[in-house]
Protein backbone atom coordinates (compact mmCIF):
# COMPACT_ATOMS: atom_id res chain seq x y z
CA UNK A 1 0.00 0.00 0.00
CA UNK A 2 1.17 3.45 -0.58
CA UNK A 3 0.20 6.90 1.21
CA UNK A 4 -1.63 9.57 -0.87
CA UNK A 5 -3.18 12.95 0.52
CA UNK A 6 -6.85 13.63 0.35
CA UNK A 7 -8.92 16.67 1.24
CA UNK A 8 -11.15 15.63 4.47
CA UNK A 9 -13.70 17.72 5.96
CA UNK A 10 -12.78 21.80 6.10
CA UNK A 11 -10.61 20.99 3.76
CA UNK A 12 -7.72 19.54 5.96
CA UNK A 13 -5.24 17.52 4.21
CA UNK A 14 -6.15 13.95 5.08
CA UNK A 15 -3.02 10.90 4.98
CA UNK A 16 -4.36 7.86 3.59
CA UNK A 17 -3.33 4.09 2.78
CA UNK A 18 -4.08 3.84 -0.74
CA UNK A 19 -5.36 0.09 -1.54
CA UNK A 20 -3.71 -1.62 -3.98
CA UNK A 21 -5.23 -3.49 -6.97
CA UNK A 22 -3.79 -7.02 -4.86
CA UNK A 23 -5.54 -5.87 -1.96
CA UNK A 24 -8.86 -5.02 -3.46
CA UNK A 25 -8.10 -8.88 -5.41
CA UNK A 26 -7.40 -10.24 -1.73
CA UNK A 27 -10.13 -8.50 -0.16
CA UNK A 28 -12.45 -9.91 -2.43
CA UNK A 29 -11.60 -12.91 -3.06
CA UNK A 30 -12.03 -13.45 0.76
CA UNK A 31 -15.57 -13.06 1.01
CA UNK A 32 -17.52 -16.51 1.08
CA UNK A 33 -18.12 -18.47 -2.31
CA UNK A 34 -16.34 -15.65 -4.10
CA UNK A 35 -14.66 -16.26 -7.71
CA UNK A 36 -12.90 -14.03 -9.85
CA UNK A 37 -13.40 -14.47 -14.09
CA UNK A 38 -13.61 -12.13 -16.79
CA UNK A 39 -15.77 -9.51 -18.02
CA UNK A 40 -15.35 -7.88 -20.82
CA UNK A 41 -11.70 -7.75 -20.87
CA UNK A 42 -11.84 -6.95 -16.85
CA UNK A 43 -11.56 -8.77 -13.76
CA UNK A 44 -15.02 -9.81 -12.31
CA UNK A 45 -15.72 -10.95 -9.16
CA UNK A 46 -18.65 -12.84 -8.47
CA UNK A 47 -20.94 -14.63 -5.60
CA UNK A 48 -22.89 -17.56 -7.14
CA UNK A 49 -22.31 -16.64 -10.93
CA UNK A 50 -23.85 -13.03 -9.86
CA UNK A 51 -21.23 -9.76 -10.43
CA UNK A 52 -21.06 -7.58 -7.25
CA UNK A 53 -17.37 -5.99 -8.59
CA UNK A 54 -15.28 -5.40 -11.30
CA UNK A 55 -11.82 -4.00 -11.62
CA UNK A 56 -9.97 -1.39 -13.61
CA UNK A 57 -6.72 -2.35 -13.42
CA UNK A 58 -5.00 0.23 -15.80
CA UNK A 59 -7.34 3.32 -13.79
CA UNK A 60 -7.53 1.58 -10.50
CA UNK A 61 -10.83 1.80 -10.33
CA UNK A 62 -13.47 -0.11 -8.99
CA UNK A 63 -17.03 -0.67 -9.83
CA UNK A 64 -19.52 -2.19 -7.21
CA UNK A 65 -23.13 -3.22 -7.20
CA UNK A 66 -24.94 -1.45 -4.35
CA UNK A 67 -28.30 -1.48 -3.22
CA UNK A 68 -29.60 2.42 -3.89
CA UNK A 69 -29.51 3.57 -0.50
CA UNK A 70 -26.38 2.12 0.10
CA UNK A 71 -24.87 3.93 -2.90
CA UNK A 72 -26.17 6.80 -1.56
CA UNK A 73 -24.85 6.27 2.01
CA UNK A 74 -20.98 5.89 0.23
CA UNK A 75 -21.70 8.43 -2.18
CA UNK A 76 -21.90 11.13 0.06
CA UNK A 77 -18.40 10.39 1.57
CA UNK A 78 -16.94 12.17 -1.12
CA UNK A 79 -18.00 11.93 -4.51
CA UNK A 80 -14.74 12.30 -5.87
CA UNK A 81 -13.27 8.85 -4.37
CA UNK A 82 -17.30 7.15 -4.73
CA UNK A 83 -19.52 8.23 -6.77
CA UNK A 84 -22.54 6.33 -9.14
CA UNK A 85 -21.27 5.49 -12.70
CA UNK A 86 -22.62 8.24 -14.60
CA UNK A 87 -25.37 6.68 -16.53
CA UNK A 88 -28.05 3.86 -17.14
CA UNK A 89 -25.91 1.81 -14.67
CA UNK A 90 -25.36 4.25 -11.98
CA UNK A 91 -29.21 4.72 -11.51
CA UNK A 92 -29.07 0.62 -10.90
CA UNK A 93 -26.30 0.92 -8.25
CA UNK A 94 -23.39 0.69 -10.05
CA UNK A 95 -20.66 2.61 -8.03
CA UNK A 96 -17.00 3.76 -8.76
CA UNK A 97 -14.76 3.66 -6.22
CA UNK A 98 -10.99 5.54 -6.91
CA UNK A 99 -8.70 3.08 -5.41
CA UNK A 100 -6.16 5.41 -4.49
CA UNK A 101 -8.13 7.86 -2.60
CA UNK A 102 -10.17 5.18 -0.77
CA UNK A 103 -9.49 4.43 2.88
CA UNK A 104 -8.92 0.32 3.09
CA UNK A 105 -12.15 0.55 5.95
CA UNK A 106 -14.16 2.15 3.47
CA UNK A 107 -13.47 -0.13 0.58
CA UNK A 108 -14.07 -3.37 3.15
CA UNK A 109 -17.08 -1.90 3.97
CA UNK A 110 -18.69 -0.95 0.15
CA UNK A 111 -17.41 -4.55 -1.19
CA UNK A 112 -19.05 -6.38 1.87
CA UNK A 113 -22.16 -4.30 1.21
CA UNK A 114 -21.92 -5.31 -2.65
CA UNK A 115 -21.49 -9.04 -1.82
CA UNK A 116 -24.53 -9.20 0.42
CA UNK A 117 -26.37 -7.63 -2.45
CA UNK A 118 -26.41 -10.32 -4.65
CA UNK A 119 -25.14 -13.33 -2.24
CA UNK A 120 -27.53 -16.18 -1.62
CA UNK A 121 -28.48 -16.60 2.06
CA UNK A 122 -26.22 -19.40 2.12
CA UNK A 123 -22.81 -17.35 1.79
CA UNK A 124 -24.81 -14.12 3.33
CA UNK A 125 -25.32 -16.09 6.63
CA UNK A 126 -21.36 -16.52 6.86
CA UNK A 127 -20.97 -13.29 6.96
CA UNK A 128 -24.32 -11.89 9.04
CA UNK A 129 -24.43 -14.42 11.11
CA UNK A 130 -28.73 -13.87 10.21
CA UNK A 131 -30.70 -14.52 6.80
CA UNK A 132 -30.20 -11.09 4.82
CA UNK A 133 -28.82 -12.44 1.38
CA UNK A 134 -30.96 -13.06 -1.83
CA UNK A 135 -32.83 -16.38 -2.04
CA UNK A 136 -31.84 -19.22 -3.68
């Protein structure tokens, strides 16, 4: 990981741990069930066949599936690190997320949100510890 400066609140300069493109990979990849294949020339990652990420490498930028309000909830962070994909896709929950300007906590957080999105209650329940994931 390497340390970048970001503008926080009142405009203070803010130190952060940049995440890498092998820790988003790791991060990932150890949620429950979780595969990685590609997607139109781009890394996917998937619970049971269904995309909740994919992976710019080149930009290092990441694109998550979130639930509306949850896309809203990140999105107001700052919309220059998350933000909705600026069309058809964003409106569905699609979500960019600037790797090197995201805090490691925040990324956790949006990719575990993601995952639960379109996990079956099978792999939800490993994480929850409750029934919140889709139904099988």
């Amino acid at each position: 990981m390497a340390v970048s400066q970001i503008s926080g609140p009142a405009n203070k300069i803010v130190h952060c741990i940049m995440v890498t493109i092998s820790t988003f990979r790791k991060t990932a990849l150890a949620l429950p069930g979780v595969t990685e294949q590609p997607h139109f020339e781009k890394p996917s990652f998937r619970a049971a066949k269904k995309i909740f990420a994919t992976l710019d490498v080149k930009n290092k930028i990441a694109c998550l599936k979130l639930p509306p309000a949850e896309q809203d909830v990140f999105s107001v962070f700052d919309k220059t690190i998350i933000y909705p994909v600026p069309n058809k896709w964003g409106s569905q929950g699609w979500t960019f997320i600037h790797l090197q300007k995201v805090r490691k906590q925040m990324l956790v957080d949006a990719l575990t949100t993601a995952f639960l999105h379109v996990a079956p209650k099978k792999l939800a329940v490993l994480i929850t510890g409750d029934a919140v994931g889709k139904q099988e």
